[in-house]
PDB file of N, CA and C in Angstrom:
ATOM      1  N   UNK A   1     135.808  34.253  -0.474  1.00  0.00           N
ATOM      2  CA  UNK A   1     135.639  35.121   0.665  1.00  0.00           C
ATOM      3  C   UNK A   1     135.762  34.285   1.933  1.00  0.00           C
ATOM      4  N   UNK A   2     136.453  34.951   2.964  1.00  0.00           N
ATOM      5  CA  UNK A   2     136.174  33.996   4.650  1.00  0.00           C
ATOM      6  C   UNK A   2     135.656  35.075   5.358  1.00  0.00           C
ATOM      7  N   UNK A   3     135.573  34.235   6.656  1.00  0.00           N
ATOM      8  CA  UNK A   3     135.423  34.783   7.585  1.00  0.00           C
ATOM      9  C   UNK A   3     136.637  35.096   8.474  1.00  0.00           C
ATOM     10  N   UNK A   4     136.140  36.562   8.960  1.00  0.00           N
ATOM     11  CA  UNK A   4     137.272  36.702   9.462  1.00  0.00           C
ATOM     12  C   UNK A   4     137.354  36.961  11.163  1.00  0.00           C
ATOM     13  N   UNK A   5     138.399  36.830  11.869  1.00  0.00           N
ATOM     14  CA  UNK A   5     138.534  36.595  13.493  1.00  0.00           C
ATOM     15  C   UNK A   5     139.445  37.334  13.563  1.00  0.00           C
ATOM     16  N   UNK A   6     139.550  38.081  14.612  1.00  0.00           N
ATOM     17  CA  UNK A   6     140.794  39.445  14.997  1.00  0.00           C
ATOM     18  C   UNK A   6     140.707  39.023  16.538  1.00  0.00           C
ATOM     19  N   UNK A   7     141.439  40.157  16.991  1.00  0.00           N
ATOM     20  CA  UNK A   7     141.733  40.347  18.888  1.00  0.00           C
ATOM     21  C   UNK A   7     142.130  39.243  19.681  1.00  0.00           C
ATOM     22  N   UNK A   8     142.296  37.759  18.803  1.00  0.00           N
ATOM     23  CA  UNK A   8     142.735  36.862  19.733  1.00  0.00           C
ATOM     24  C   UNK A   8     144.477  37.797  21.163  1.00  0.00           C
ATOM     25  N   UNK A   9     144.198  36.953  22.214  1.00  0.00           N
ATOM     26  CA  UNK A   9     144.965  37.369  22.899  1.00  0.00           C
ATOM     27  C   UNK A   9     146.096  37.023  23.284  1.00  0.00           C
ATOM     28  N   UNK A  10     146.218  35.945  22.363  1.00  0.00           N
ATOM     29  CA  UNK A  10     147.809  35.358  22.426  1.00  0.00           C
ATOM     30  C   UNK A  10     147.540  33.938  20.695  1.00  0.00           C
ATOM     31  N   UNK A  11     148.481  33.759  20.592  1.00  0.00           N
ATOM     32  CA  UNK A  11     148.553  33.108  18.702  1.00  0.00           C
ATOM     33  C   UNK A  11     148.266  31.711  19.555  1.00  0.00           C
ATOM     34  N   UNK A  12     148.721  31.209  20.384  1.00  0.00           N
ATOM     35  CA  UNK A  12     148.056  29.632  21.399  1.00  0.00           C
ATOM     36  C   UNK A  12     146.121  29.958  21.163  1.00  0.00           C
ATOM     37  N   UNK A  13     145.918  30.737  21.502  1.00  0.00           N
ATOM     38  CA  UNK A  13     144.304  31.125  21.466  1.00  0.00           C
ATOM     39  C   UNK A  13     143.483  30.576  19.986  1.00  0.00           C
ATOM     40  N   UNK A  14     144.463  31.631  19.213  1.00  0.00           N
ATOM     41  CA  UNK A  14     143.782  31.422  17.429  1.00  0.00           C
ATOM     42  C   UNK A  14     144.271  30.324  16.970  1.00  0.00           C
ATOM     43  N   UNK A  15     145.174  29.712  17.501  1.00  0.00           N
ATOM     44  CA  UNK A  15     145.753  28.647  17.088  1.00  0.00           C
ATOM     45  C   UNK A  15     144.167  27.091  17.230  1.00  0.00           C
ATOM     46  N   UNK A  16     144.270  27.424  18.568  1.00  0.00           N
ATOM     47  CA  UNK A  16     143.055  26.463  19.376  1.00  0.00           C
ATOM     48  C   UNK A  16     142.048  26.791  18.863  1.00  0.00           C
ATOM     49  N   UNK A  17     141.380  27.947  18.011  1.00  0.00           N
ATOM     50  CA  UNK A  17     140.072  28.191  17.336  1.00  0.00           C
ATOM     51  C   UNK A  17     140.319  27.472  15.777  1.00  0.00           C
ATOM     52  N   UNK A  18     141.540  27.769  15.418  1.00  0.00           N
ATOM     53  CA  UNK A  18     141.844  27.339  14.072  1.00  0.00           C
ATOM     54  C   UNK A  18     141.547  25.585  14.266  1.00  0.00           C
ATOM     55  N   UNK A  19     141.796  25.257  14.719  1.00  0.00           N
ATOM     56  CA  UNK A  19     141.661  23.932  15.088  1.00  0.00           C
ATOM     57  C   UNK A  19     140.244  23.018  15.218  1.00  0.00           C
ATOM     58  N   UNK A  20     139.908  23.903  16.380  1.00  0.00           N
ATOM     59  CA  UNK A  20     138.527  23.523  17.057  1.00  0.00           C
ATOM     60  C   UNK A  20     137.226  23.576  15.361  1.00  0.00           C
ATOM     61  N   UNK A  21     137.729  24.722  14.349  1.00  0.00           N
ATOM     62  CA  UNK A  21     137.130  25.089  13.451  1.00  0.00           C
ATOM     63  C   UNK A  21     136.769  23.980  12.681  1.00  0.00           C
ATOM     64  N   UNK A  22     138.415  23.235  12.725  1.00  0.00           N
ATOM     65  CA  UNK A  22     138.692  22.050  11.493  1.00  0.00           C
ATOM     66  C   UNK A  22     137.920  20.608  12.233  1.00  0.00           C
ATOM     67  N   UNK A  23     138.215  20.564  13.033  1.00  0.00           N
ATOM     68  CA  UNK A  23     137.858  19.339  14.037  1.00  0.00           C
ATOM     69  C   UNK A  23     135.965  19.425  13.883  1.00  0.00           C
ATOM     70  N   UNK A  24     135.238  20.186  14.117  1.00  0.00           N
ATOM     71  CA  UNK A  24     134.277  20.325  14.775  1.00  0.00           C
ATOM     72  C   UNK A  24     133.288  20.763  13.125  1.00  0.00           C
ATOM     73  N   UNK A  25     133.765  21.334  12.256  1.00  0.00           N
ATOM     74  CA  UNK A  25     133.054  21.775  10.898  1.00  0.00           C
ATOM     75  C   UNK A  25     133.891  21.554   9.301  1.00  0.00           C
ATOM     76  N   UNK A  26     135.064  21.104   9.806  1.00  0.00           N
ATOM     77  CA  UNK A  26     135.689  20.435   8.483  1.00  0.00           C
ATOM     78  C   UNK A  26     136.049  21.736   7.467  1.00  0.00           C
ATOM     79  N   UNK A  27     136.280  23.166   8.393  1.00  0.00           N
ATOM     80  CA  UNK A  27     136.697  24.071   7.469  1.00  0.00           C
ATOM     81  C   UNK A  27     138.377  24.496   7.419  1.00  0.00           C
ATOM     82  N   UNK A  28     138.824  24.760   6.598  1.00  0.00           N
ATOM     83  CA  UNK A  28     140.190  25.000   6.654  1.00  0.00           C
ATOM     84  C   UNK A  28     140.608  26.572   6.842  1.00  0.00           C
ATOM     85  N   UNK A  29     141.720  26.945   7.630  1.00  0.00           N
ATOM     86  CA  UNK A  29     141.906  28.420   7.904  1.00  0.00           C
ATOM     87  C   UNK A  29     143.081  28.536   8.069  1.00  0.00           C
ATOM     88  N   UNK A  30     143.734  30.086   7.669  1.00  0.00           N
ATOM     89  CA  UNK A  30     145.017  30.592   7.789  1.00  0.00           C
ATOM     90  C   UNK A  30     145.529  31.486   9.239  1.00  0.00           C
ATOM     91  N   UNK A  31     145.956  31.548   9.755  1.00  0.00           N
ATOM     92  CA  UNK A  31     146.274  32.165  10.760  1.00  0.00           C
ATOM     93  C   UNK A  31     147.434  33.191  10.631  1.00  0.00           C
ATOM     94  N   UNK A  32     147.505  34.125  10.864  1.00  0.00           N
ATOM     95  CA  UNK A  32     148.149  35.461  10.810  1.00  0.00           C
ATOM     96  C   UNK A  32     148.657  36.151  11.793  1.00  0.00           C
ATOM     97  N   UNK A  33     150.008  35.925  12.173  1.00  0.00           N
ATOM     98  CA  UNK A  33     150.454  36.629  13.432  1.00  0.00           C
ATOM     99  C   UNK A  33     150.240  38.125  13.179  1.00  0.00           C
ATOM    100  N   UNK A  34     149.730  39.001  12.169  1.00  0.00           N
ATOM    101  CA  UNK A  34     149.683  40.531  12.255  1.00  0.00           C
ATOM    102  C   UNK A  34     148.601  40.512  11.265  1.00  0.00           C
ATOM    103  N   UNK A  35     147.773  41.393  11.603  1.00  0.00           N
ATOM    104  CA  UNK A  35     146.810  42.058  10.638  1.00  0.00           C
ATOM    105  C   UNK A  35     147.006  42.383   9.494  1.00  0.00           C
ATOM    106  N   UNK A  36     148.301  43.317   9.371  1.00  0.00           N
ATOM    107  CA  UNK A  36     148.684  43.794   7.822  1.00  0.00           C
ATOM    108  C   UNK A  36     148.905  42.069   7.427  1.00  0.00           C
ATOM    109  N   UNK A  37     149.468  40.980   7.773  1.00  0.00           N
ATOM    110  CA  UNK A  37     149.467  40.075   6.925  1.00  0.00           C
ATOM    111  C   UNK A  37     148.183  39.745   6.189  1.00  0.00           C
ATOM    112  N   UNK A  38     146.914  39.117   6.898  1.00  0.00           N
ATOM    113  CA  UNK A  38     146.228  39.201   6.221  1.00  0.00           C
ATOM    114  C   UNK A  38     145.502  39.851   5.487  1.00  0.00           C
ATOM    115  N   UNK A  39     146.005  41.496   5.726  1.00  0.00           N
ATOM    116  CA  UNK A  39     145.059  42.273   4.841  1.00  0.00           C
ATOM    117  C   UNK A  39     145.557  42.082   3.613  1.00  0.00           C
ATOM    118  N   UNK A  40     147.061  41.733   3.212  1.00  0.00           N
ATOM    119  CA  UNK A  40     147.942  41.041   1.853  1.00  0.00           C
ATOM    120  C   UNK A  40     147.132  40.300   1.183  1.00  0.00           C
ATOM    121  N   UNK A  41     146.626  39.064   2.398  1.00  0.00           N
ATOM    122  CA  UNK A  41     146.009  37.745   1.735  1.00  0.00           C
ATOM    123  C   UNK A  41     144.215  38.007   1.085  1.00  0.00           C
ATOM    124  N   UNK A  42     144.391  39.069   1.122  1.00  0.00           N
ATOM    125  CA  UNK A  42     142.758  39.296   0.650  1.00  0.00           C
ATOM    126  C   UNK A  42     142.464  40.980   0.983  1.00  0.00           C
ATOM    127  N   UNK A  43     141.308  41.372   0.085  1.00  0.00           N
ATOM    128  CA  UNK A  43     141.009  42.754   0.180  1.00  0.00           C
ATOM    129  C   UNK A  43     139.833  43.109   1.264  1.00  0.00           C
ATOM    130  N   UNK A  44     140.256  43.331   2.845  1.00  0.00           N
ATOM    131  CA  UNK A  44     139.382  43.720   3.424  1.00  0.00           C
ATOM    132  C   UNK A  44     139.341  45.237   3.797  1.00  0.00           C
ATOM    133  N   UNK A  45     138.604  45.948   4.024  1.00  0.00           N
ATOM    134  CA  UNK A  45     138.662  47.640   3.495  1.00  0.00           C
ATOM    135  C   UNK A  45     138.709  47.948   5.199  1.00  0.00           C
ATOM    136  N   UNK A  46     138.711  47.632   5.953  1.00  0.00           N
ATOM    137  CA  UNK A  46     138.747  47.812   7.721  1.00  0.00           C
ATOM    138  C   UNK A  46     139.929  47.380   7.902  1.00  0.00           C
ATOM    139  N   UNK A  47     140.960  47.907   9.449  1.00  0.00           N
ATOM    140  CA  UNK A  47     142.075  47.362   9.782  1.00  0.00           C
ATOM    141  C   UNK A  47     141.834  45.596  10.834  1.00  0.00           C
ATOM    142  N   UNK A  48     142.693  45.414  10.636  1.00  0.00           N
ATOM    143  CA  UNK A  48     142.419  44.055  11.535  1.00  0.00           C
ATOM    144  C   UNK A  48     143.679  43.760  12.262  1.00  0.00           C
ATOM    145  N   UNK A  49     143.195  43.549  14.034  1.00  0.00           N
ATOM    146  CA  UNK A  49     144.084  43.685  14.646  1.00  0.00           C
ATOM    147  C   UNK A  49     144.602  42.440  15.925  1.00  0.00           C
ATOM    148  N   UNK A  50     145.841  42.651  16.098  1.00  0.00           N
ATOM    149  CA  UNK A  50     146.374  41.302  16.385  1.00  0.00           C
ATOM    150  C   UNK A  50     146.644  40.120  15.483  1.00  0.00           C
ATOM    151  N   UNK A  51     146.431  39.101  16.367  1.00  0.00           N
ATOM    152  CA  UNK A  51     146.385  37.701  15.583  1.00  0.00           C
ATOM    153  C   UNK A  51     145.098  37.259  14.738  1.00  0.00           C
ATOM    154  N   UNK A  52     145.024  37.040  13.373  1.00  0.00           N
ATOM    155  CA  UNK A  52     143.804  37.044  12.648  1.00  0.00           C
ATOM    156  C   UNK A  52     143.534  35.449  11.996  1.00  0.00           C
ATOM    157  N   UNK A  53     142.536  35.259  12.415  1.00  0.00           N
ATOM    158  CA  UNK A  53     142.180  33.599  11.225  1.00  0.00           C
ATOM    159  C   UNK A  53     141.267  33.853  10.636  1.00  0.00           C
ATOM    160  N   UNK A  54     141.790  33.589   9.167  1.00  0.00           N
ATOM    161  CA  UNK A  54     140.668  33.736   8.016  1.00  0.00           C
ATOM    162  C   UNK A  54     139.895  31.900   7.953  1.00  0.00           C
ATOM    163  N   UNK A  55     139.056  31.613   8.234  1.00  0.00           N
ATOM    164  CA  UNK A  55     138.001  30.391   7.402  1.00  0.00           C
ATOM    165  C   UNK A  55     137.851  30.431   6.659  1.00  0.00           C
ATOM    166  N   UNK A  56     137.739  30.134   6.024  1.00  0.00           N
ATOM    167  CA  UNK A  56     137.350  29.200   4.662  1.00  0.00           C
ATOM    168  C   UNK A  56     135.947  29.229   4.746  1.00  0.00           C
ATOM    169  N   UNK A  57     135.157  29.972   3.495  1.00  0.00           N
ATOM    170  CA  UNK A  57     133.461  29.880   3.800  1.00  0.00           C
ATOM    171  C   UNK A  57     133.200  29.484   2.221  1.00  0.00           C
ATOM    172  N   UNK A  58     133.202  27.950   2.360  1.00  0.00           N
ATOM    173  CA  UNK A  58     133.165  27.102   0.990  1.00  0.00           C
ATOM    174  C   UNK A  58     131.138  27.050   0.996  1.00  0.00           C
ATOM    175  N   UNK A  59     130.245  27.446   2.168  1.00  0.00           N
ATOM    176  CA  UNK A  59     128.998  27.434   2.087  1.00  0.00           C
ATOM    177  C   UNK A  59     128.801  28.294   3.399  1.00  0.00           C
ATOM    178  N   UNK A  60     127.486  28.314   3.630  1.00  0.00           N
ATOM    179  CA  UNK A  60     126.860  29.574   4.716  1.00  0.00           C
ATOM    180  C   UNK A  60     126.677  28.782   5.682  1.00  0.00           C
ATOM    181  N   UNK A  61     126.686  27.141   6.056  1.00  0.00           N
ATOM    182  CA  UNK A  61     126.550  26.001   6.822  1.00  0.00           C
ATOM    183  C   UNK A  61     127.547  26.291   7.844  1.00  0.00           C
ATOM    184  N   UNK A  62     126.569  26.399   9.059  1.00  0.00           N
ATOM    185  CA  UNK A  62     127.080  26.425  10.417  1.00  0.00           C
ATOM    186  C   UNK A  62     127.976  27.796  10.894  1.00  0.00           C
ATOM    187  N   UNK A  63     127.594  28.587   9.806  1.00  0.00           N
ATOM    188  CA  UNK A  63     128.467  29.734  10.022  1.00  0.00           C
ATOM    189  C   UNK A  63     128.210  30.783  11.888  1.00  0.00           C
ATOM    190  N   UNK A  64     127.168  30.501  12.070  1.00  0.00           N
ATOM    191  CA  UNK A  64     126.579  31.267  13.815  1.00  0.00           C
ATOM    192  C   UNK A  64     127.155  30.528  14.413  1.00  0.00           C
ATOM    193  N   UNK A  65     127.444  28.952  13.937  1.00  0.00           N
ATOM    194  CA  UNK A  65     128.146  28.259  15.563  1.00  0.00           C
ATOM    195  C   UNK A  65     129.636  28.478  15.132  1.00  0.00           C
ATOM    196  N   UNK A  66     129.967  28.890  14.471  1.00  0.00           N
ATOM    197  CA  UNK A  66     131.319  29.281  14.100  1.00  0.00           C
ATOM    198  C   UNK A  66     131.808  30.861  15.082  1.00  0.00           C
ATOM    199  N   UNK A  67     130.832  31.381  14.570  1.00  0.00           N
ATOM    200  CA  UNK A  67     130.735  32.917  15.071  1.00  0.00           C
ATOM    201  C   UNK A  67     130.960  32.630  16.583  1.00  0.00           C
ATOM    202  N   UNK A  68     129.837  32.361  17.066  1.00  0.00           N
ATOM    203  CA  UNK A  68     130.024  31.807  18.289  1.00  0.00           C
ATOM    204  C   UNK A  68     130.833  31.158  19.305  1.00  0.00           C
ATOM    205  N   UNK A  69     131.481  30.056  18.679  1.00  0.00           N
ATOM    206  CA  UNK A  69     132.574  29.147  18.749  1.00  0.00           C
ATOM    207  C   UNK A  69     133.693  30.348  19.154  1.00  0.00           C
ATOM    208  N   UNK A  70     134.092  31.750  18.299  1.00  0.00           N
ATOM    209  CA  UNK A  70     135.385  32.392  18.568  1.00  0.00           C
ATOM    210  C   UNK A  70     135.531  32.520  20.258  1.00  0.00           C
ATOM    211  N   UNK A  71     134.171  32.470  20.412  1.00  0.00           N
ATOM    212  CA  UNK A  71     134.398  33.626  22.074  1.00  0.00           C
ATOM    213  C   UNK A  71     135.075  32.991  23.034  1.00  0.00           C
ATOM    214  N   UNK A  72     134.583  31.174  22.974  1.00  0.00           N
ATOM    215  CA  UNK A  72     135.393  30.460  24.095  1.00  0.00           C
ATOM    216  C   UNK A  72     137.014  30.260  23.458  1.00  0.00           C
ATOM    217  N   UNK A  73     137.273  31.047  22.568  1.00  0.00           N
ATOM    218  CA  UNK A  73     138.728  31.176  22.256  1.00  0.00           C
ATOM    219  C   UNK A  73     139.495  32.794  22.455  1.00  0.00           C
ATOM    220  N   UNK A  74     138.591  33.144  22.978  1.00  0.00           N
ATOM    221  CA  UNK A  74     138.813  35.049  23.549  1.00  0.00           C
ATOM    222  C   UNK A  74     139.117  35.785  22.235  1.00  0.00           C
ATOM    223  N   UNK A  75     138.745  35.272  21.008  1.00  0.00           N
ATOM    224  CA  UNK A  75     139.158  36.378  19.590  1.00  0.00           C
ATOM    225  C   UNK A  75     137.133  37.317  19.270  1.00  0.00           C
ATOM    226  N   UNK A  76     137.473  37.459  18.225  1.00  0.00           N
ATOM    227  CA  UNK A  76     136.248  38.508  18.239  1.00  0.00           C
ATOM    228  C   UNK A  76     135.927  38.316  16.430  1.00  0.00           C
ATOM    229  N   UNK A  77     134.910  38.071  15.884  1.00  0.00           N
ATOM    230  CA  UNK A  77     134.034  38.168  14.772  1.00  0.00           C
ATOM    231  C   UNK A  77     134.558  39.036  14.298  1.00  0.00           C
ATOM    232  N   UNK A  78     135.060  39.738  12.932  1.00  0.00           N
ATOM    233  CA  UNK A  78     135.254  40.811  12.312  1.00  0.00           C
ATOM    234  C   UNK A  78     134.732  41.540  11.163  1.00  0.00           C
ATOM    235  N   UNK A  79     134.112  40.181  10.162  1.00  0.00           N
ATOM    236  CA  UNK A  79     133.542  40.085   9.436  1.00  0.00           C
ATOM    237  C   UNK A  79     133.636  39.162   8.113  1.00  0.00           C
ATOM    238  N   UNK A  80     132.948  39.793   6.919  1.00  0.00           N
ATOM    239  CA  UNK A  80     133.567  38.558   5.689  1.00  0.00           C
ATOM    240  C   UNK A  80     134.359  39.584   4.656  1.00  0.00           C
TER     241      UNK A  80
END
């Protein structure tokens, strides 16, 4: 299961969260120029929109500063 990030406002944005993710918590993530892509890569039952990064949630460690972390990248929490 990941976590998942929607509404970024340009793929430079999710790109820089995808990053900041790996750099800062050592988690690995996919990035998705369209929603229907990642809804392919896994069964989430809600639509997801825009540019999407799934994390990697290998444990529950540091997951709020993660959450948190999206906003100074302008995307939005979506769920797991």
């Amino acid at each position: 299961m990941a976590l998942i990030f929607d509404r970024f406002p340009s793929i430079e944005k999710a790109a820089g969260f995808a990053a900041a993710v790996k750099e800062n918590y050592g988690r690995e993530s996919q990035l998705y120029t369209k929603g229907d892509e990642a809804a392919e890569a896994g069964f989430f039952p809600f639509r997801l929109d825009g540019t999407v990064v799934l994390v990697e949630r290998e444990s529950y460690d540091n997951e709020e500063a993660i959450i948190q972390l999206v906003k100074a990248h302008s995307g939005e929490f979506a769920g797991t």
